[in-house]
C-alpha atoms as a PDB file:
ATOM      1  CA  UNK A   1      61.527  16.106  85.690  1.00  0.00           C
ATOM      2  CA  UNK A   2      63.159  19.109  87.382  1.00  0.00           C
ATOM      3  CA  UNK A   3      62.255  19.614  91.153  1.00  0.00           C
ATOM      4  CA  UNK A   4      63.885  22.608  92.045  1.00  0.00           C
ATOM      5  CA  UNK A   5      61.483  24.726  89.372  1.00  0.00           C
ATOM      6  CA  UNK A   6      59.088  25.627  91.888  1.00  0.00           C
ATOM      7  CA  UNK A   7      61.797  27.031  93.548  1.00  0.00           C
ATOM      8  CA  UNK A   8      63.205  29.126  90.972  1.00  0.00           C
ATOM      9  CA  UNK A   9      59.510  29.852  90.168  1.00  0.00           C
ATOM     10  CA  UNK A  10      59.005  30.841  94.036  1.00  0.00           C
ATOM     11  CA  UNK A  11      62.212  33.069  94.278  1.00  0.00           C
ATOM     12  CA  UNK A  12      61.328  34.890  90.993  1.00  0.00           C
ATOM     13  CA  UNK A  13      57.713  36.004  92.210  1.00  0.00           C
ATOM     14  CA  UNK A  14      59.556  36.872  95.662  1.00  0.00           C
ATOM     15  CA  UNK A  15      62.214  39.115  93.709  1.00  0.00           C
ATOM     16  CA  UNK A  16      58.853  40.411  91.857  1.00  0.00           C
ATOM     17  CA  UNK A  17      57.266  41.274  95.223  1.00  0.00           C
ATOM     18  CA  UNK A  18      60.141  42.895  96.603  1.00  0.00           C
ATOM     19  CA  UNK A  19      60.504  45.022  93.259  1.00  0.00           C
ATOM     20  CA  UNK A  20      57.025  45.800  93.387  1.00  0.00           C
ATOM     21  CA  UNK A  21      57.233  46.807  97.287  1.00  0.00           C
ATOM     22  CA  UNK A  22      59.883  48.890  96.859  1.00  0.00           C
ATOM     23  CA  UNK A  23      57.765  50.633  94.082  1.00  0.00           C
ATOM     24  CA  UNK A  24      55.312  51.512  96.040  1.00  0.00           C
ATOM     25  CA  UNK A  25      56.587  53.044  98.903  1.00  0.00           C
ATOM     26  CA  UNK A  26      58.736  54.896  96.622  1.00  0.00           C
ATOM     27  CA  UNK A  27      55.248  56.339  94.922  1.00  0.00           C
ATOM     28  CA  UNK A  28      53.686  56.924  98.385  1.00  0.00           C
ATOM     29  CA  UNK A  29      56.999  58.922  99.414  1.00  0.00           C
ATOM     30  CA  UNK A  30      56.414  61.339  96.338  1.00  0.00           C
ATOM     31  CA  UNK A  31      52.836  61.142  96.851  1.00  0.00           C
ATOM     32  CA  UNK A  32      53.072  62.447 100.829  1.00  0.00           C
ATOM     33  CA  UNK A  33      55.521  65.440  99.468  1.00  0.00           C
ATOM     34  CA  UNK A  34      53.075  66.291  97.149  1.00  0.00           C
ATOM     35  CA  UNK A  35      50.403  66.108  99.813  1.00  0.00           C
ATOM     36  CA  UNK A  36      51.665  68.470 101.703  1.00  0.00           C
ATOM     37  CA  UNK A  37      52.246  70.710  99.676  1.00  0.00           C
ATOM     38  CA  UNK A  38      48.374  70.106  98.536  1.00  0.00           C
ATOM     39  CA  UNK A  39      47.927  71.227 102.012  1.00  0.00           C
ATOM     40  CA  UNK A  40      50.599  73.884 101.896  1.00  0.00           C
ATOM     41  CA  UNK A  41      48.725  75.630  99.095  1.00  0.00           C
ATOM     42  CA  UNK A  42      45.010  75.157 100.642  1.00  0.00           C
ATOM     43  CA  UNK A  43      46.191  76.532 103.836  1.00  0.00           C
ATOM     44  CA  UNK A  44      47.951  79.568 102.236  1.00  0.00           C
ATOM     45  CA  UNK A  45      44.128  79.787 100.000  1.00  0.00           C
ATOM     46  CA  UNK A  46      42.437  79.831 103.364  1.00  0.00           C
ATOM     47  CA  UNK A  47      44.398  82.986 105.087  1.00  0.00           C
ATOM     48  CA  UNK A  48      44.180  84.680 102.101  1.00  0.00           C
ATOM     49  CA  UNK A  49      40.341  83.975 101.485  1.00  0.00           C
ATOM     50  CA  UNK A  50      40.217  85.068 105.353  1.00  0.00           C
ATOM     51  CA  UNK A  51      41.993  88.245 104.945  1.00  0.00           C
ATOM     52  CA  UNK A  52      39.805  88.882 101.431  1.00  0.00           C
ATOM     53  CA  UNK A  53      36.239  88.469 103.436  1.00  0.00           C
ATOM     54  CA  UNK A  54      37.273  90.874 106.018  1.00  0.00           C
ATOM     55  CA  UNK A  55      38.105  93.844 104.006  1.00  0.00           C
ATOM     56  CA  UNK A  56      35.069  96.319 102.682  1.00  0.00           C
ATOM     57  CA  UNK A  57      33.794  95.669  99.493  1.00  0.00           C
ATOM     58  CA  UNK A  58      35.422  98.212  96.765  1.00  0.00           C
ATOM     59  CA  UNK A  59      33.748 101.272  95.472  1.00  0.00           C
ATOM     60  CA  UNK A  60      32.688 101.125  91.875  1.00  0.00           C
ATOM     61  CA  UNK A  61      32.152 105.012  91.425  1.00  0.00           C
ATOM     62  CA  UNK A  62      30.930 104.679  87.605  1.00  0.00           C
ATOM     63  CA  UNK A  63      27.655 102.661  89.379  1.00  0.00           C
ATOM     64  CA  UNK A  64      27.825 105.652  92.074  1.00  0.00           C
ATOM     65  CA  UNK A  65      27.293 108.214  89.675  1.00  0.00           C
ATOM     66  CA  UNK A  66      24.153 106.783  87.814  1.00  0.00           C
ATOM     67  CA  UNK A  67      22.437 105.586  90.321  1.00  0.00           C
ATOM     68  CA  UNK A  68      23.528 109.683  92.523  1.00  0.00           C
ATOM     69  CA  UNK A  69      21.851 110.784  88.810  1.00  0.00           C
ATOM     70  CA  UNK A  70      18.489 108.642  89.280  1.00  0.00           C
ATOM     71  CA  UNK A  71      18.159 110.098  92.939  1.00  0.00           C
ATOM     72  CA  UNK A  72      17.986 113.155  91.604  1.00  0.00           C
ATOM     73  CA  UNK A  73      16.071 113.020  89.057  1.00  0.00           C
ATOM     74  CA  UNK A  74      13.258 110.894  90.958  1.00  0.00           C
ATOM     75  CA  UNK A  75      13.483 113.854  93.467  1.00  0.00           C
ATOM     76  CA  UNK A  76      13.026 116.330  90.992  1.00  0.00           C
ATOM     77  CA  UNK A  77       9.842 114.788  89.245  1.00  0.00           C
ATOM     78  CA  UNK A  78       8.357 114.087  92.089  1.00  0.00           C
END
């Protein structure tokens, strides 16, 4: 019987271990640049939301008109 295979069995899953280490941080690398820029984009959403919330609401004058036209003629039936 052989009696180093263990061994080679034993540095094969190490070399697998290693591969799959390396694999991962390079995923988490990629996956913190991507993050930020996640957070990047949300923060630029934010200020802009802020900005958007803080300016008067537009004027719509074709709902001006009608509802200038239904004062007036309430008023005049009245």
């Amino acid at each position: 019987m052989y009696q180093y295979k263990h061994e080679e069995v034993a540095w094969q899953r190490l070399q697998d271990v290693q591969r799959e280490m390396e694999n991962s941080r390079q995923l988490a690398d990629g996956l913190g640049r991507a993050m930020s820029r996640f957070r990047l984009l949300a923060r630029r959403a934010w200020w802009l939301g802020g900005i958007a919330s803080i300016r008067p609401p537009r004027r719509r004058p074709a709902l001006e008109d009608c509802e200038m036209e239904d004062s007036h003629t309430a008023s005049g039936a009245a």
